[in-house]
C-alpha atoms as a PDB file:
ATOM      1  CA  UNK A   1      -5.362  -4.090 -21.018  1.00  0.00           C
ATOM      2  CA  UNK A   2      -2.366  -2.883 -19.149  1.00  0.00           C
ATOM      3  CA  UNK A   3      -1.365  -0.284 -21.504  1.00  0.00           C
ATOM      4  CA  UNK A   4      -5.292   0.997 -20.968  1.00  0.00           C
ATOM      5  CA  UNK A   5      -5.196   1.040 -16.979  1.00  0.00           C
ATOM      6  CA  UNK A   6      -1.709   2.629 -17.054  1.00  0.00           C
ATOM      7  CA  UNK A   7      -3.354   5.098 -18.924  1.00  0.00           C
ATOM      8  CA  UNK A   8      -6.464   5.449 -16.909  1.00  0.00           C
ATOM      9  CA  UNK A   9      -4.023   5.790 -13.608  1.00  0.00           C
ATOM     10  CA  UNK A  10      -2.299   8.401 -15.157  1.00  0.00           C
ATOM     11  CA  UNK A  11      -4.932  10.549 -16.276  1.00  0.00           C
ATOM     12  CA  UNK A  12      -6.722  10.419 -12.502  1.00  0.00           C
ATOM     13  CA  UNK A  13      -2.919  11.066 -11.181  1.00  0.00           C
ATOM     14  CA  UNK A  14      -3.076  14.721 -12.900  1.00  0.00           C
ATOM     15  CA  UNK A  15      -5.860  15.493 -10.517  1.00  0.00           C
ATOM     16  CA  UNK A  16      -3.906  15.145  -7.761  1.00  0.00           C
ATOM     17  CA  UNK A  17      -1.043  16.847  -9.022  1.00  0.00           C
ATOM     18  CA  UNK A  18      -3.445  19.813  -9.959  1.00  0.00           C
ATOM     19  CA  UNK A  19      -4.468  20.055  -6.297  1.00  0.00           C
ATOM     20  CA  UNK A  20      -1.411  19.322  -4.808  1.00  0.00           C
ATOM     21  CA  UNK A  21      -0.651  22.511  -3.509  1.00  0.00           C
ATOM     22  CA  UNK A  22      -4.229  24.652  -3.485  1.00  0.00           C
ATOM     23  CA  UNK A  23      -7.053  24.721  -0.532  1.00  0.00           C
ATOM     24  CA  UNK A  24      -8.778  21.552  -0.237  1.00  0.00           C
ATOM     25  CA  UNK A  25     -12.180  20.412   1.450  1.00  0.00           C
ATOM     26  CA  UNK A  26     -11.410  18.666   4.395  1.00  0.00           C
ATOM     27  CA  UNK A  27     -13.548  16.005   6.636  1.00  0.00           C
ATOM     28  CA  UNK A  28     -12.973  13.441   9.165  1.00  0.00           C
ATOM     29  CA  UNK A  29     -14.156   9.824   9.168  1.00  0.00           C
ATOM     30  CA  UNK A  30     -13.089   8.172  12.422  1.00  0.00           C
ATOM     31  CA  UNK A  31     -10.684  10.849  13.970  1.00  0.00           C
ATOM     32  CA  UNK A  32      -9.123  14.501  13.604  1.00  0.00           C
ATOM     33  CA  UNK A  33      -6.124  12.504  11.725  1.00  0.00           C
ATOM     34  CA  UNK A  34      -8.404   9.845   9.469  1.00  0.00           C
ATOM     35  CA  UNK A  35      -9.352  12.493   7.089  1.00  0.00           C
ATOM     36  CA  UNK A  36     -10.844  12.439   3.636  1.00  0.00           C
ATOM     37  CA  UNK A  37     -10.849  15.666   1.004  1.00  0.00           C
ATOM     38  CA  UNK A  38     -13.383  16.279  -1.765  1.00  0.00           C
ATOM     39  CA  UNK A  39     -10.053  15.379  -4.587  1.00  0.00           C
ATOM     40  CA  UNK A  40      -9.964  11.749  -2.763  1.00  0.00           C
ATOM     41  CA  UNK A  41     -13.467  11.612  -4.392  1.00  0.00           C
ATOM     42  CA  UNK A  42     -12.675  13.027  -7.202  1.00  0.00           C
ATOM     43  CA  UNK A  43     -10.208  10.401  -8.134  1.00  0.00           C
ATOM     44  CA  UNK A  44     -12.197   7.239  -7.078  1.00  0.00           C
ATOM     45  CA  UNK A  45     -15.596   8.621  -8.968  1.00  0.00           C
ATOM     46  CA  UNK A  46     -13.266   9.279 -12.167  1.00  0.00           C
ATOM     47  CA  UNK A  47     -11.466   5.927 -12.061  1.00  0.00           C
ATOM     48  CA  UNK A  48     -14.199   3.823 -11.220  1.00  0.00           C
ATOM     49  CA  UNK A  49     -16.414   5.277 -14.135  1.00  0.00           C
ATOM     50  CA  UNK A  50     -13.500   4.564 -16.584  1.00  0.00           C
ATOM     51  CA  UNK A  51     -12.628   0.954 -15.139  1.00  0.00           C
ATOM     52  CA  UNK A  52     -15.918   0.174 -15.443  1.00  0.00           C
ATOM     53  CA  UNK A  53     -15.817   0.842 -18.892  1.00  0.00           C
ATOM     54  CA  UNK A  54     -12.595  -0.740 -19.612  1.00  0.00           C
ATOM     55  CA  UNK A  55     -14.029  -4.012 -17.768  1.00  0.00           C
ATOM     56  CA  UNK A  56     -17.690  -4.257 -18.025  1.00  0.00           C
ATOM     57  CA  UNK A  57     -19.580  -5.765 -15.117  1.00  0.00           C
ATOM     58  CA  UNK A  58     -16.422  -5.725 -12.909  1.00  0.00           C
ATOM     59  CA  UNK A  59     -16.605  -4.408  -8.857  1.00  0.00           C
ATOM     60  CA  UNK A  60     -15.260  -2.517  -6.716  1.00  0.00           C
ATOM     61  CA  UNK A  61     -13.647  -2.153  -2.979  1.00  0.00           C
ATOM     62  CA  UNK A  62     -12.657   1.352  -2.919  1.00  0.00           C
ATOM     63  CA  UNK A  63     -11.940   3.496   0.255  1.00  0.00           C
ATOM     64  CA  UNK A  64     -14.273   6.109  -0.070  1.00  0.00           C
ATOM     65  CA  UNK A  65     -17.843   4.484  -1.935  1.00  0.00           C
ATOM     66  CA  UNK A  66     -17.451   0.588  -2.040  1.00  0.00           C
ATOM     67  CA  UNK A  67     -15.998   0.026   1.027  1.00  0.00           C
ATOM     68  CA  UNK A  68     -17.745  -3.389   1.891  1.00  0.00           C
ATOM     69  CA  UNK A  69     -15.693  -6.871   0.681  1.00  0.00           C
ATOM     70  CA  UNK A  70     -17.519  -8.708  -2.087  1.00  0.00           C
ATOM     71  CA  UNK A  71     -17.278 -11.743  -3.884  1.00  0.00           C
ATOM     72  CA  UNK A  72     -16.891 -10.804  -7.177  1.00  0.00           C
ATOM     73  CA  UNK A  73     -15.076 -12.767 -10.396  1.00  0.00           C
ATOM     74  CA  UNK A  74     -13.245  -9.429 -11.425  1.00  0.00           C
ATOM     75  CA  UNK A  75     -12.862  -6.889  -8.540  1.00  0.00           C
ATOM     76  CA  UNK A  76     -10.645  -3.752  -8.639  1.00  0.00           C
ATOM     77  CA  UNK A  77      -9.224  -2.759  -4.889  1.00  0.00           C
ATOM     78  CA  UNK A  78      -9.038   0.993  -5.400  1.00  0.00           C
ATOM     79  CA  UNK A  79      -7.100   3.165  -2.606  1.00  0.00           C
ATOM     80  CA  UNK A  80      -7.540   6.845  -4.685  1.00  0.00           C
ATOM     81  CA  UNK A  81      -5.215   8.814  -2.449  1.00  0.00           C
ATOM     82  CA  UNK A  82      -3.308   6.791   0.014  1.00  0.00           C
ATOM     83  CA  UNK A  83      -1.852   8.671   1.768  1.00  0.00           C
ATOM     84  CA  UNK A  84      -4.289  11.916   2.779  1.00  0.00           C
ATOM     85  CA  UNK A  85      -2.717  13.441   5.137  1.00  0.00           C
ATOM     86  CA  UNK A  86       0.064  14.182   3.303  1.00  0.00           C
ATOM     87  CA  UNK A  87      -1.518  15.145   0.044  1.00  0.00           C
ATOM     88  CA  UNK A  88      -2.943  17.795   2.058  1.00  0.00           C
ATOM     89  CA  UNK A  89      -0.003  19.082   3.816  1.00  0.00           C
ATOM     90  CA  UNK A  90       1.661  19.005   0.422  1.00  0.00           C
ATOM     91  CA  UNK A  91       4.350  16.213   1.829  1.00  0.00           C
ATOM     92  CA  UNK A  92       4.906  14.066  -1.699  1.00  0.00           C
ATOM     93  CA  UNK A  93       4.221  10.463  -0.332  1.00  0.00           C
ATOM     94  CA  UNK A  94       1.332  10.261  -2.122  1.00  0.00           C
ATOM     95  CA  UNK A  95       0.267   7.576  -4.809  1.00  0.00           C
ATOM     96  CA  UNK A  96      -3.082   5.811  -6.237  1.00  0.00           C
ATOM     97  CA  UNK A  97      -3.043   2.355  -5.488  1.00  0.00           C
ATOM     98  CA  UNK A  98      -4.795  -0.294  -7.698  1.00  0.00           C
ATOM     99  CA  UNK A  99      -5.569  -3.928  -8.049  1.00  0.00           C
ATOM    100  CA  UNK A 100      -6.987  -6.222  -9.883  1.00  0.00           C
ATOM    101  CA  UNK A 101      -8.562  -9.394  -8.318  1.00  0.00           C
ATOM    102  CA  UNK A 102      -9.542 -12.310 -10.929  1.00  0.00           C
ATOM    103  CA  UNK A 103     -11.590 -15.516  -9.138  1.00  0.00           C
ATOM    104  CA  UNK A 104     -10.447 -14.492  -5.956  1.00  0.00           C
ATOM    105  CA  UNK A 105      -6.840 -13.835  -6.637  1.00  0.00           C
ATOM    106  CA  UNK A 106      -4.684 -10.574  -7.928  1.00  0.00           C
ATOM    107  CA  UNK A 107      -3.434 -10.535 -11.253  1.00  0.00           C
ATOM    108  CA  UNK A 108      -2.621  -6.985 -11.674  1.00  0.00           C
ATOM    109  CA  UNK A 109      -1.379  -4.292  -9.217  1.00  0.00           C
ATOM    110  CA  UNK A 110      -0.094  -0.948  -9.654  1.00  0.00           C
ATOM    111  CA  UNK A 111       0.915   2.043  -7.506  1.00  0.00           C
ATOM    112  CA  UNK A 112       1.628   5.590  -8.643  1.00  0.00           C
ATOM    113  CA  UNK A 113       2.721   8.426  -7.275  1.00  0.00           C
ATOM    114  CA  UNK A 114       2.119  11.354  -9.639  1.00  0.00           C
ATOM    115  CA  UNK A 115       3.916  13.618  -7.695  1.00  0.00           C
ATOM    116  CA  UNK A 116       7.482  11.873  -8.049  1.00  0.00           C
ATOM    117  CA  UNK A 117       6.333  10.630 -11.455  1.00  0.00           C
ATOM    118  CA  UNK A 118       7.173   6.895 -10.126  1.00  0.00           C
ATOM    119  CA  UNK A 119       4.600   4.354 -11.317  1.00  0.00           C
ATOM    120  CA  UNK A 120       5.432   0.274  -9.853  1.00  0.00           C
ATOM    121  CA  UNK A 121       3.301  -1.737 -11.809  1.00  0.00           C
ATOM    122  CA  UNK A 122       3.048  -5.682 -11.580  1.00  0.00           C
ATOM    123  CA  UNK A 123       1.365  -8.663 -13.208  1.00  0.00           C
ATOM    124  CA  UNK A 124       0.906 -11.922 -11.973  1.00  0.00           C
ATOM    125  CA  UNK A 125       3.637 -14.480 -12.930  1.00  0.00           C
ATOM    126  CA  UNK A 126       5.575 -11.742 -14.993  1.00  0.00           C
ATOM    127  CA  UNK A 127       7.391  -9.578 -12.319  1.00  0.00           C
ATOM    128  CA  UNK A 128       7.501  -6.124 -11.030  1.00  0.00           C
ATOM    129  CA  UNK A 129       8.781  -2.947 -12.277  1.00  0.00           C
ATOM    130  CA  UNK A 130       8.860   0.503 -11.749  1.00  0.00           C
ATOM    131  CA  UNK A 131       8.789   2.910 -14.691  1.00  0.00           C
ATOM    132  CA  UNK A 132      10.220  -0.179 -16.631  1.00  0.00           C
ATOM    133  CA  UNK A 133      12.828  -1.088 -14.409  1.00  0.00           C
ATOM    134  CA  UNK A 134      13.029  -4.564 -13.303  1.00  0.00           C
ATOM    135  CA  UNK A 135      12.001  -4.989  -9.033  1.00  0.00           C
ATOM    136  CA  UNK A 136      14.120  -7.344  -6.810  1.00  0.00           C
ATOM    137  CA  UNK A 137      13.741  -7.095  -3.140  1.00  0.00           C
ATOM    138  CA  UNK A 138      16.397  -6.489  -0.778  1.00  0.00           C
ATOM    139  CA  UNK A 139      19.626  -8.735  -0.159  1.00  0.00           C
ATOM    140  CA  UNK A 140      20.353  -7.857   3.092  1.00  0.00           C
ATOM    141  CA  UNK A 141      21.175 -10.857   5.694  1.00  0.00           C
ATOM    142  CA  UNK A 142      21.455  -8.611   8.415  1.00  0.00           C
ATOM    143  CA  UNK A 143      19.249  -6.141  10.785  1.00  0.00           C
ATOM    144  CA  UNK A 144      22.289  -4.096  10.943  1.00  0.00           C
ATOM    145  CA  UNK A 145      22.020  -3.510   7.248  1.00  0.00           C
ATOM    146  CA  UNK A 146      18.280  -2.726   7.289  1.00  0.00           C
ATOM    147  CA  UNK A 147      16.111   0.065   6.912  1.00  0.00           C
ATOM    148  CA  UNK A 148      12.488  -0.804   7.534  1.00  0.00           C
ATOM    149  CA  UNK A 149       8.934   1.315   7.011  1.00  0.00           C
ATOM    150  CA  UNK A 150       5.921   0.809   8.575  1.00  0.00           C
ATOM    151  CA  UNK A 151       3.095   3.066  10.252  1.00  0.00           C
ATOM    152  CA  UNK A 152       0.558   3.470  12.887  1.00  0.00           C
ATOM    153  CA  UNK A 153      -3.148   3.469  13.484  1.00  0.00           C
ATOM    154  CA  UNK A 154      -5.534   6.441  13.347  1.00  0.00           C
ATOM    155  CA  UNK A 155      -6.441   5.831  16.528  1.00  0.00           C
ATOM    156  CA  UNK A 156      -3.184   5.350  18.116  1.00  0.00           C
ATOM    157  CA  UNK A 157      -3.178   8.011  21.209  1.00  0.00           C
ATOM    158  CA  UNK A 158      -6.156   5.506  22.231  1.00  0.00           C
ATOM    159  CA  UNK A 159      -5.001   2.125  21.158  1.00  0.00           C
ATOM    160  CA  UNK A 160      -2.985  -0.188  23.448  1.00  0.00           C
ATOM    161  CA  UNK A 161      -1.828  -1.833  20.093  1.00  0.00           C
ATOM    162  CA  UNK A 162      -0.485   1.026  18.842  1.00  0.00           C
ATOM    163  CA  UNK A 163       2.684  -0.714  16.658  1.00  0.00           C
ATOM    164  CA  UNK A 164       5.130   1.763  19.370  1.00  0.00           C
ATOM    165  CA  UNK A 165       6.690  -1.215  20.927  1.00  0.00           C
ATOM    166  CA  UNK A 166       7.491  -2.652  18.198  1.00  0.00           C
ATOM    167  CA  UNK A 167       8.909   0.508  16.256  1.00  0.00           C
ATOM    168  CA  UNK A 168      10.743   1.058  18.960  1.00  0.00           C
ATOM    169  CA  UNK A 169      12.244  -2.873  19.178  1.00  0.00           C
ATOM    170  CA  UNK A 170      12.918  -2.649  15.569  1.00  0.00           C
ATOM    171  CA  UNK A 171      14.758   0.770  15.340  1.00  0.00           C
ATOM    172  CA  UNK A 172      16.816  -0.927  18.222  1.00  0.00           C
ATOM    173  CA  UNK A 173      17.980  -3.860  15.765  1.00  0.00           C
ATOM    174  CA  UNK A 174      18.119  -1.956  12.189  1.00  0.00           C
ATOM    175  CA  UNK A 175      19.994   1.162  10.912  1.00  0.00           C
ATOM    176  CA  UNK A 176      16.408   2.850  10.782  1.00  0.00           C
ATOM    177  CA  UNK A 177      12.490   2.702  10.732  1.00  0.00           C
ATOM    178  CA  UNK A 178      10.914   5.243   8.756  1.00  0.00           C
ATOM    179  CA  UNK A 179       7.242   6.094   8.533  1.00  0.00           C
ATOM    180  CA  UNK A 180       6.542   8.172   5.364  1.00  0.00           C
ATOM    181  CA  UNK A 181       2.574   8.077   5.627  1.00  0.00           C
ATOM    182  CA  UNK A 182       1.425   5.567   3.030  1.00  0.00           C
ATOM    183  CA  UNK A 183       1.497   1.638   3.185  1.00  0.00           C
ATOM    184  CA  UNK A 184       1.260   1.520  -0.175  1.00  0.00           C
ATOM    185  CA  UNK A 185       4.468   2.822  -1.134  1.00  0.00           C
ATOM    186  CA  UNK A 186       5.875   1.122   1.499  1.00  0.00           C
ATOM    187  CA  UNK A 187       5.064  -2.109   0.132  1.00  0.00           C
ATOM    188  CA  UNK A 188       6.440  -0.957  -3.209  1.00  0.00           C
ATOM    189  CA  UNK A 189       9.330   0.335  -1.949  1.00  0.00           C
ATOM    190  CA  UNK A 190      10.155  -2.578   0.212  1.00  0.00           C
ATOM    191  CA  UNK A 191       9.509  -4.540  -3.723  1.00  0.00           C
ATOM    192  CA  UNK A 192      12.098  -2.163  -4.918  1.00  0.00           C
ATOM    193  CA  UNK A 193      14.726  -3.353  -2.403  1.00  0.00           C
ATOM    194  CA  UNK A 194      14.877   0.600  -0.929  1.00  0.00           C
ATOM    195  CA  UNK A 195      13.325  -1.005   2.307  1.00  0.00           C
ATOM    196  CA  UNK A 196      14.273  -4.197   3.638  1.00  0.00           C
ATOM    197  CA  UNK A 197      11.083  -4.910   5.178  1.00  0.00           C
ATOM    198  CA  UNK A 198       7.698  -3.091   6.043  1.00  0.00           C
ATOM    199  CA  UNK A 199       5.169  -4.065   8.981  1.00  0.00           C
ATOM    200  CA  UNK A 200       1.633  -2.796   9.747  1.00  0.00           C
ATOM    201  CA  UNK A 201      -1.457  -3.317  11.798  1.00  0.00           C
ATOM    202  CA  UNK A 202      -4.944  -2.074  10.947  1.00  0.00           C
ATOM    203  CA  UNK A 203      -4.591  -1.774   7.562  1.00  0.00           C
ATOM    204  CA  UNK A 204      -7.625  -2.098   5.050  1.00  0.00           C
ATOM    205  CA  UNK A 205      -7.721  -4.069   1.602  1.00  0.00           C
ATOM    206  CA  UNK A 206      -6.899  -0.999  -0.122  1.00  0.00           C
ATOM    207  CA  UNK A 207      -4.010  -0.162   1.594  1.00  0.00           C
ATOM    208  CA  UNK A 208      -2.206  -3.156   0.755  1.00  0.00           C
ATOM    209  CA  UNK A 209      -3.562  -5.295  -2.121  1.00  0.00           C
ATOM    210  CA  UNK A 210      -1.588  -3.689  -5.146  1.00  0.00           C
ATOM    211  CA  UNK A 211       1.887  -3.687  -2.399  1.00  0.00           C
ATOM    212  CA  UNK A 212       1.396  -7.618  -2.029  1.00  0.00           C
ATOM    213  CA  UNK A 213       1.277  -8.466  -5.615  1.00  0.00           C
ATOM    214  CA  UNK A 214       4.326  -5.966  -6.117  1.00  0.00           C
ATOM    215  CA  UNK A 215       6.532  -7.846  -2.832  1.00  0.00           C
ATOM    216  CA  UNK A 216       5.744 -11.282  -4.589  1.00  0.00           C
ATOM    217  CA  UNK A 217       6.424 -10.570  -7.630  1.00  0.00           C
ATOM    218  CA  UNK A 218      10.092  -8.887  -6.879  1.00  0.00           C
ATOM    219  CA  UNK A 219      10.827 -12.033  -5.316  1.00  0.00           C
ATOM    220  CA  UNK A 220       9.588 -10.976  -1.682  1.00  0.00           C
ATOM    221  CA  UNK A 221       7.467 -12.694   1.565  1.00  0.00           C
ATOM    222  CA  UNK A 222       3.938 -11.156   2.588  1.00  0.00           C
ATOM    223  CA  UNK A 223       2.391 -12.808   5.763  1.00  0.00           C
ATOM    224  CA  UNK A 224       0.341 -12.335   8.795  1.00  0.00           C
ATOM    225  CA  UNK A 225       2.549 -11.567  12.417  1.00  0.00           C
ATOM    226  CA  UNK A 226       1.579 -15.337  12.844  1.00  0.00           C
ATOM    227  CA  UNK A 227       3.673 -16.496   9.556  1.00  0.00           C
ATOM    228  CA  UNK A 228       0.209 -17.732   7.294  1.00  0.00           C
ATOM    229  CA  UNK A 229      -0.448 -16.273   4.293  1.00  0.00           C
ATOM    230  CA  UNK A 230      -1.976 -12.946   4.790  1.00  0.00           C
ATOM    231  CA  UNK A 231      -5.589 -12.426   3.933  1.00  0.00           C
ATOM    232  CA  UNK A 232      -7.847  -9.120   4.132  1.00  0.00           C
ATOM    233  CA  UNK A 233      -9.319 -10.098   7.213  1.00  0.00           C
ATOM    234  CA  UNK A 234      -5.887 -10.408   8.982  1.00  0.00           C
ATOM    235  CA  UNK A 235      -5.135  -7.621  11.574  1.00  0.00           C
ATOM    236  CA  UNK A 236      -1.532  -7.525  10.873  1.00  0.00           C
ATOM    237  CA  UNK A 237       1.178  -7.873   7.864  1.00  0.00           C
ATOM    238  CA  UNK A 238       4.884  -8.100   7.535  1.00  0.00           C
ATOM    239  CA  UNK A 239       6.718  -7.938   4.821  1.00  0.00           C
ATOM    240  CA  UNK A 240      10.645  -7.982   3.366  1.00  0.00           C
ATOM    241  CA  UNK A 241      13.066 -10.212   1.459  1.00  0.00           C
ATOM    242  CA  UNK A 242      12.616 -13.913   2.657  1.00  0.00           C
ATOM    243  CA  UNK A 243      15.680 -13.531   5.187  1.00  0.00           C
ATOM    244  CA  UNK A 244      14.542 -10.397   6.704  1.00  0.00           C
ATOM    245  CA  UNK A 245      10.837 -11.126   6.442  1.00  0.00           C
ATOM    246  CA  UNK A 246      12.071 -14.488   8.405  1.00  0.00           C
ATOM    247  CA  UNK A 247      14.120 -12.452  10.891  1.00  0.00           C
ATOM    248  CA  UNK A 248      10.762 -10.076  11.530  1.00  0.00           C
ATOM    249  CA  UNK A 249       8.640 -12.536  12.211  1.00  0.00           C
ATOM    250  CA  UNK A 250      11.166 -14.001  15.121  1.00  0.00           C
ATOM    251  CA  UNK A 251      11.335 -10.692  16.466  1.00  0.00           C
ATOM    252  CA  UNK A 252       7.349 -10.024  16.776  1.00  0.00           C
ATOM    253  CA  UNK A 253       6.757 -13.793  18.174  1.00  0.00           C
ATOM    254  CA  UNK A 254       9.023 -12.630  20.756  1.00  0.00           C
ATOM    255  CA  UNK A 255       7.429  -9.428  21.450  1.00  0.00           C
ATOM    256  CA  UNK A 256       3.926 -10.624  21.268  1.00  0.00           C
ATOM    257  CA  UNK A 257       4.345 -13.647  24.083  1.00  0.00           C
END
């Protein structure tokens, strides 16, 4: 089935690369910067008719039509365009982002970004790679080796909880923080070892469930700012390779009291 969904990915990625650069129409959702195009539906509509196909009587939780959890024995988590903004200001962090869910728990994850050609792929128990090669997170020991990703809310001119404080603590501590625009290649990135560690708050299901399998799988730690396991309903994650993820979590129990 993999070689089928890699396909299926692929095929829905050409859409985006075909509209990368041309007029696009635009609406908002929650704010002037949560914004959704008529290609973000485009993509979801085409990959959920040939999922469902692939895997009859499988669900979905999908950003833009199936937004609503569900209990389901086989449920793909679709994100079709994370990263929205970007795609249409032309700015190449863009990927799909898809998982696979099996009796509650992923088996199959995979986030591609058509516009760098990079596809991370993982499957549960057998490891992650990207475009074959073989995933390890980071080594680092050290903040002063680190570069970290994460990102902020839609609604962060208005939010108290806006992650600034603790951007700004981190960026303190590390070499860097960088904020490309999509949690979803953060995660995969931080699986690749290119980050050393990703946080983020107010994140949704799709945003994150293909990153998760991709951290564990390269060896990495995914938990909520409280050190549990992290689940869909949690408001937070943080993320790295187990020292750094470790080193994280001492820094945000400090910061949060």
């Amino acid at each position: 089935m993999r070689n089928k969904i890699v396909e299926i990915v692929s095929d829905a990625g050409k859409i985006i690369t075909d509209r990368i650069h041309t007029k696009k129409e635009i609406g908002s959702k929650s704010t002037d910067v949560d914004l959704v195009t008529e290609v973000d539906r485009q993509v979801e509509l085409f990959m959920i008719e040939r999922l469902s196909r692939l895997l009859p009587g499988s669900e979905f939780l999908s950003e833009e039509t199936a937004s609503a959890l569900k209990e389901a024995e086989k449920l793909w988590v679709l994100d079709p365009i994370d990263g929205t903004l970007n795609f249409i200001h032309g700015f190449p962090m863009v990927c799909i982002s898809l998982a696979l869910m099996e009796g509650g728990v992923l088996t199959q994850g995979y986030v591609y970004n058509p516009l760098t050609g990079h596809l991370f792929e993982a499957q549960r128990g057998r490891g992650a790679r990207c475009n074959g090669r073989i995933l390890r997170v980071s080594a680092a020991v050290r903040f002063k080796e680190c570069l970290l990703s994460t990102g902020f809310p839609y609604d962060y001119p208005d939010n108290p909880e806006n992650n600034l404080r603790y951007f700004d603590h981190f960026n303190r501590l590390v070499q860097g923080v960088r904020r490309p625009g999509s949690a979803a290649l953060d995660m995969a990135y931080t699986a690749a070892g290119t980050f050393d560690g990703f946080w983020e708050c107010h994140l949704k299901p799709w945003d994150v469930a293909a990153g998760i399998l991709l951290v564990r799988e390269a060896g990495g730690v995914v938990t909520n700012f409280d050190g549990g396991d992290y689940r869909f309903s949690d408001d937070c994650i943080v993320t790295g390779n187990p020292v750094i993820h470790a080193l994280m979590l001492q820094e945000i129990k400090t910061l949060r009291g």
